[in-house]
PDB file of N, CA and C in Angstrom:
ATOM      1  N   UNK A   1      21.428   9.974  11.849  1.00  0.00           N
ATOM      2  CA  UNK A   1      20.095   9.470  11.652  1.00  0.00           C
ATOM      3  C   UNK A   1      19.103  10.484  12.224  1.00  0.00           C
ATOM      4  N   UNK A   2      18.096  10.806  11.215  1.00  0.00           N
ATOM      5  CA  UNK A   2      17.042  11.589  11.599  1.00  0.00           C
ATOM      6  C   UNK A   2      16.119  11.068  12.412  1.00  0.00           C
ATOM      7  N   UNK A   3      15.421  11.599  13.622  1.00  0.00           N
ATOM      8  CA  UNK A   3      14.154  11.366  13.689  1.00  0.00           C
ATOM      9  C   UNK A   3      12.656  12.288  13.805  1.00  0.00           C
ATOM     10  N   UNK A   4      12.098  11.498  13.242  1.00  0.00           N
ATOM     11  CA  UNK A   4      10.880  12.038  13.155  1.00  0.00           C
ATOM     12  C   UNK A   4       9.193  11.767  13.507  1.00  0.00           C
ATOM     13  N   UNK A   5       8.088  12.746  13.728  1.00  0.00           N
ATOM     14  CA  UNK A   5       7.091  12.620  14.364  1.00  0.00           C
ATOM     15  C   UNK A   5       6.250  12.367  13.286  1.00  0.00           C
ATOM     16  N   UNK A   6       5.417  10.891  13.532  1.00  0.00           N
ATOM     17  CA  UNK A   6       3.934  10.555  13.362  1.00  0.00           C
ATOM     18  C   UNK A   6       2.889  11.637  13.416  1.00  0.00           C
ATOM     19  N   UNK A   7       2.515  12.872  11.978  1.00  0.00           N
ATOM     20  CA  UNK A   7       1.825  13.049  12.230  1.00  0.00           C
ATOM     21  C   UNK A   7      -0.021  12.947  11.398  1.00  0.00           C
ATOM     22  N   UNK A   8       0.041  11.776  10.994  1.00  0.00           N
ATOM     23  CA  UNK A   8      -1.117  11.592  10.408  1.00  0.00           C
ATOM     24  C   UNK A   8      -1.156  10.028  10.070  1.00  0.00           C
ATOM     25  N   UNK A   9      -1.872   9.240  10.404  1.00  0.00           N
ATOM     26  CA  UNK A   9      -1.999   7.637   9.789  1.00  0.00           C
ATOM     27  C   UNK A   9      -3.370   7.487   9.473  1.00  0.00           C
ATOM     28  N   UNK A  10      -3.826   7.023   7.469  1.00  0.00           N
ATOM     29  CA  UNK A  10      -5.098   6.790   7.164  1.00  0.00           C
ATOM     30  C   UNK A  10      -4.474   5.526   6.581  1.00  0.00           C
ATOM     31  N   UNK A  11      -5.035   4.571   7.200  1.00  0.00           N
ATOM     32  CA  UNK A  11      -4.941   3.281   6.955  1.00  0.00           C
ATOM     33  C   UNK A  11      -3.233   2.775   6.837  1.00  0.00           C
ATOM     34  N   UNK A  12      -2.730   2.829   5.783  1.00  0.00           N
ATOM     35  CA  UNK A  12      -1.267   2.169   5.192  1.00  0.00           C
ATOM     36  C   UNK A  12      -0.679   3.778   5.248  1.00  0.00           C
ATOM     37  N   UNK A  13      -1.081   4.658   4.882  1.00  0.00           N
ATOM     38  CA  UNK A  13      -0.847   5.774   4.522  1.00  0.00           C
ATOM     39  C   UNK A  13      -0.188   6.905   5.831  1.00  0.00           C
ATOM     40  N   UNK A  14       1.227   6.537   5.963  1.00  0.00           N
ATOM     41  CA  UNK A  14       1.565   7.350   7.200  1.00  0.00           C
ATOM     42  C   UNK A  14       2.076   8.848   6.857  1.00  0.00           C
ATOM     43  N   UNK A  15       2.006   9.833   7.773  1.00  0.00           N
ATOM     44  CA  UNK A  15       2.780  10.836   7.115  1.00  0.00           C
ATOM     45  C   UNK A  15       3.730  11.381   8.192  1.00  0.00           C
ATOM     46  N   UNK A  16       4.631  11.598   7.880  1.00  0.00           N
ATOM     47  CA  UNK A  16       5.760  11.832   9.217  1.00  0.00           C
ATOM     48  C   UNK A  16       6.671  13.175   9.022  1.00  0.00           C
ATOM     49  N   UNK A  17       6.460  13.945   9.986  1.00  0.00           N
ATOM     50  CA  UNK A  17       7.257  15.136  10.153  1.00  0.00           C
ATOM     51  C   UNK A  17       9.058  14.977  10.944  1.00  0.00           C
ATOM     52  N   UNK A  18       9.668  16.022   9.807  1.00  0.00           N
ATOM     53  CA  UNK A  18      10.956  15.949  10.095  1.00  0.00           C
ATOM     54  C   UNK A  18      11.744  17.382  10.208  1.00  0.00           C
ATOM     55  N   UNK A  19      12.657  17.396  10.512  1.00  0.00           N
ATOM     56  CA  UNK A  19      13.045  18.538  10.592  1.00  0.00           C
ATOM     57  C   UNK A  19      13.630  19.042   8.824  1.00  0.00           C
ATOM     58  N   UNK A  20      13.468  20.625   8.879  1.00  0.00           N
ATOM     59  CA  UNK A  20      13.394  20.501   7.535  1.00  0.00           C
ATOM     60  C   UNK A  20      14.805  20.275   6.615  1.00  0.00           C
ATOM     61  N   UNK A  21      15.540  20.409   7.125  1.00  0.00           N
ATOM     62  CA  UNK A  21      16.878  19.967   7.095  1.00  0.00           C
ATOM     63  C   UNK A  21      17.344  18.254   6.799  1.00  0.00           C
ATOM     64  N   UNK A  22      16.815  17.589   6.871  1.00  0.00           N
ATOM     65  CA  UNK A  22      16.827  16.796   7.423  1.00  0.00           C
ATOM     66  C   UNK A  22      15.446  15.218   6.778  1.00  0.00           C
ATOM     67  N   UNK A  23      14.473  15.710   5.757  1.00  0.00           N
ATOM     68  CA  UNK A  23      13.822  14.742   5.347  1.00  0.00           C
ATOM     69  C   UNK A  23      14.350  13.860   4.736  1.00  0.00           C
ATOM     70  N   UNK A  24      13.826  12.663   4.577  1.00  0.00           N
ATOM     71  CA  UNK A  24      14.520  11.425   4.061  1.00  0.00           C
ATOM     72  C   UNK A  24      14.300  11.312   2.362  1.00  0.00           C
ATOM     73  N   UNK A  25      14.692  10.543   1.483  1.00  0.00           N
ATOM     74  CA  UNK A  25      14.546  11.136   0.180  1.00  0.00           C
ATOM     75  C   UNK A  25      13.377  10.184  -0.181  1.00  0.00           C
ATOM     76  N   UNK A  26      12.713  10.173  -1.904  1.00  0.00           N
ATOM     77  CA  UNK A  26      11.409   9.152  -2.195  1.00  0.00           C
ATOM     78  C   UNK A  26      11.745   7.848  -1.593  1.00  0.00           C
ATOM     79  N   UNK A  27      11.615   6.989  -1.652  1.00  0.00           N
ATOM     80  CA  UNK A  27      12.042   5.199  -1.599  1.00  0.00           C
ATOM     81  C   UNK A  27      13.085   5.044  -0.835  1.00  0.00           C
ATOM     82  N   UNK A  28      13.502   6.027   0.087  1.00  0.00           N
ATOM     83  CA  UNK A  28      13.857   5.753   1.585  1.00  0.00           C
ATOM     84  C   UNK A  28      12.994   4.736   2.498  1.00  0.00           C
ATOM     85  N   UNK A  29      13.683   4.131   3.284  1.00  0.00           N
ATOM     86  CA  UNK A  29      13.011   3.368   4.350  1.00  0.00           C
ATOM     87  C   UNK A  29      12.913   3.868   5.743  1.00  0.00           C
ATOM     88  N   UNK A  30      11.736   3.713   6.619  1.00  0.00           N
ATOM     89  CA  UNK A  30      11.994   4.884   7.665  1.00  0.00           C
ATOM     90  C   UNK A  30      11.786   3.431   8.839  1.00  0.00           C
ATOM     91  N   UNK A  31      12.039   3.712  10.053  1.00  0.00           N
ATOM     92  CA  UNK A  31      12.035   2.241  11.052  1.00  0.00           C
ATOM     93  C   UNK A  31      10.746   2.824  12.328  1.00  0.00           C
ATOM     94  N   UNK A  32       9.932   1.877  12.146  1.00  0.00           N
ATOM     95  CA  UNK A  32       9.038   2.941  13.932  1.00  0.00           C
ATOM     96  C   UNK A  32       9.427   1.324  14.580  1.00  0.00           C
ATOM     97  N   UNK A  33      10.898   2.078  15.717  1.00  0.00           N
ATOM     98  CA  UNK A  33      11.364   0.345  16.505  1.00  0.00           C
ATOM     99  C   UNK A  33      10.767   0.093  17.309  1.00  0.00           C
ATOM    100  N   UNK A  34       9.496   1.041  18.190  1.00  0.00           N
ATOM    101  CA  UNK A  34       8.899   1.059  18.997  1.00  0.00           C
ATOM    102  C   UNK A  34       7.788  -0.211  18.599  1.00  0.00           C
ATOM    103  N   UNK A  35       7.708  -0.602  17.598  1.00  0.00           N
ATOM    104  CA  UNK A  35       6.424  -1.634  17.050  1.00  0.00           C
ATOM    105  C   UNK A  35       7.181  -2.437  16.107  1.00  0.00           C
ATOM    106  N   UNK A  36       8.154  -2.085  15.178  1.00  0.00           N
ATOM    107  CA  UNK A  36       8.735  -2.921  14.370  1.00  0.00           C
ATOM    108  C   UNK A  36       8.132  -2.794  13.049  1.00  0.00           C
ATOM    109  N   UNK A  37       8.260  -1.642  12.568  1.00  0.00           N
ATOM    110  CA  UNK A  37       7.199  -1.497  11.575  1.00  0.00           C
ATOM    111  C   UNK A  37       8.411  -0.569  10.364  1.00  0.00           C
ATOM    112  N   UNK A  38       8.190  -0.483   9.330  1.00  0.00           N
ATOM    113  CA  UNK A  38       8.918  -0.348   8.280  1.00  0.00           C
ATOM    114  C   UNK A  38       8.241   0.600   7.578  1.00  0.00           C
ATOM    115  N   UNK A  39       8.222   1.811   7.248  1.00  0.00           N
ATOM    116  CA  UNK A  39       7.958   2.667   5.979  1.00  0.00           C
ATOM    117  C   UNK A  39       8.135   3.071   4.841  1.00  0.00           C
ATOM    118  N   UNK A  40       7.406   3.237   3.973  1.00  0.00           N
ATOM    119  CA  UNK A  40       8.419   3.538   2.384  1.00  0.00           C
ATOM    120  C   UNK A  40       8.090   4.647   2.313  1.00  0.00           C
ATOM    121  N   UNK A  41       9.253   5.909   1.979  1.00  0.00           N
ATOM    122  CA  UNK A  41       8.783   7.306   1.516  1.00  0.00           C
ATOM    123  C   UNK A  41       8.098   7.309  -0.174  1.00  0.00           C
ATOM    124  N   UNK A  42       7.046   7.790   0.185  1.00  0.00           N
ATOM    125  CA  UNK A  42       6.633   7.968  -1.527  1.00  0.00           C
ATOM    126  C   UNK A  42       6.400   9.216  -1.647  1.00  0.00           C
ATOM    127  N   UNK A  43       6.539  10.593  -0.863  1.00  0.00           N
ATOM    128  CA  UNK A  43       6.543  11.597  -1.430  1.00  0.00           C
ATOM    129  C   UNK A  43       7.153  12.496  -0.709  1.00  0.00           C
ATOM    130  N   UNK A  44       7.696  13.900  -1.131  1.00  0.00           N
ATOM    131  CA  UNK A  44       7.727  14.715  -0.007  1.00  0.00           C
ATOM    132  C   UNK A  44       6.385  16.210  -0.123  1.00  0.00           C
ATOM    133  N   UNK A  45       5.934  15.934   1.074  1.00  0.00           N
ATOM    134  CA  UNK A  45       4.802  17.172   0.908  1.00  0.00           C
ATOM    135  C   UNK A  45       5.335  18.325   1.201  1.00  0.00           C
ATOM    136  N   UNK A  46       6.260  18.834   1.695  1.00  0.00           N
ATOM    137  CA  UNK A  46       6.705  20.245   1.931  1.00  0.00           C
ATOM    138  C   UNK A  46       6.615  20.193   3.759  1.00  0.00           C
ATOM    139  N   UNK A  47       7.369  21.762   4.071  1.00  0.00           N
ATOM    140  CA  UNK A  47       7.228  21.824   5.399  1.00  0.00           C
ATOM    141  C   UNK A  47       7.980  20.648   5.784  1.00  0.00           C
ATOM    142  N   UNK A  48       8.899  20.088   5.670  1.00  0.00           N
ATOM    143  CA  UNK A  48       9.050  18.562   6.393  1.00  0.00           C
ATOM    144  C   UNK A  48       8.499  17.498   6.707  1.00  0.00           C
ATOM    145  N   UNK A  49       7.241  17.487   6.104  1.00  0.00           N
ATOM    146  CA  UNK A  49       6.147  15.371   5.731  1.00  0.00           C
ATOM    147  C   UNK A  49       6.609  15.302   4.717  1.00  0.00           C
ATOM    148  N   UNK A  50       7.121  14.195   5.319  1.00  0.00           N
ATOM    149  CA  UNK A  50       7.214  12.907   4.004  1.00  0.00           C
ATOM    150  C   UNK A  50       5.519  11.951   4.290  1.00  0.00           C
ATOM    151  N   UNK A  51       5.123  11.439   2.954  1.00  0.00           N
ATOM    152  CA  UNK A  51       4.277  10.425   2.878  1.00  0.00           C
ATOM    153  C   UNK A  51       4.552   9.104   2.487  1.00  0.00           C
ATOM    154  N   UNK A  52       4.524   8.042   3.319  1.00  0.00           N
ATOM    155  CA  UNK A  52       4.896   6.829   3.596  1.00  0.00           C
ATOM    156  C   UNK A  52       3.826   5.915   3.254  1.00  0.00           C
ATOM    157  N   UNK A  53       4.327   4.728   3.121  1.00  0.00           N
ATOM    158  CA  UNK A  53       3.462   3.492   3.178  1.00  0.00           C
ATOM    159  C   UNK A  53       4.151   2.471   4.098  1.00  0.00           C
ATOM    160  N   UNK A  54       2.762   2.277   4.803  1.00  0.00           N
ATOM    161  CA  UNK A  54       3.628   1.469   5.989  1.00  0.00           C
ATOM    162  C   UNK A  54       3.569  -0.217   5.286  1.00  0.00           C
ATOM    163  N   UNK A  55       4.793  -1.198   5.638  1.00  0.00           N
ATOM    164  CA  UNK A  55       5.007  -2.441   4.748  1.00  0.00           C
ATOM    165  C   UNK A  55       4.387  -3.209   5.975  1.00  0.00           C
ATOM    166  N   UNK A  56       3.407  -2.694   6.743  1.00  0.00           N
ATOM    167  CA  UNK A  56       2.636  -3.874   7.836  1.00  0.00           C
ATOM    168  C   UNK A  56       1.714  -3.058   8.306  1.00  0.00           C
ATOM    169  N   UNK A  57       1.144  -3.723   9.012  1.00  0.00           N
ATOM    170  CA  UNK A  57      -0.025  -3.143   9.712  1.00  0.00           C
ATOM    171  C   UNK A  57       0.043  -1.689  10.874  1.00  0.00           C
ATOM    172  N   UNK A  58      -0.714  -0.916  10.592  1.00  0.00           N
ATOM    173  CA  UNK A  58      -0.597   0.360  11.308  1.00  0.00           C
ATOM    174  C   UNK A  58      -1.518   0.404  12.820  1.00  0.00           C
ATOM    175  N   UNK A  59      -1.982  -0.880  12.673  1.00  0.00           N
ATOM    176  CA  UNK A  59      -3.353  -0.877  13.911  1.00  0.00           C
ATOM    177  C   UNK A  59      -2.403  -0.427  15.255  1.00  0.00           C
ATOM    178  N   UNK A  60      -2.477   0.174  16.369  1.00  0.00           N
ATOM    179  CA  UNK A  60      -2.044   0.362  17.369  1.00  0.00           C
ATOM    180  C   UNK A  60      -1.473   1.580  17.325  1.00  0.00           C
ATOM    181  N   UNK A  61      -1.109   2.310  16.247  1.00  0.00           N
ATOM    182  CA  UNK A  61      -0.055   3.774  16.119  1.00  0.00           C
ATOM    183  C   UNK A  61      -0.855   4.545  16.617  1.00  0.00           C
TER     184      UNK A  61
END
């Protein structure tokens, strides 16, 4: 299991860095257990971000 860094949240819209080896594929699910929060990959941007949609609220990240 990969993990990876939070680095951008606009609203639902998370984007998370990974190692590049190592990104998760489109319609992967990603876990932040620290809050309980669920992601959907919807793209990969290069460099290692993936762009996510978070399936709950992002307030507190």
């Amino acid at each position: 299991m990969s993990k990876g860094n939070v680095v951008e949240i606009i609203g639902a819209v998370v984007d998370v860095q990974f190692p590049r080896g190592d990104m998760p594929k489109v319609y992967d699910a990603l876990k932040i257990e620290a809050v309980g929060l669920t992601l959907e990959v919807q793209q990969q941007l290069g460099d290692g971000v993936v762009r996510t949609i978070a399936m709950g609220s992002t307030d507190g990240l």
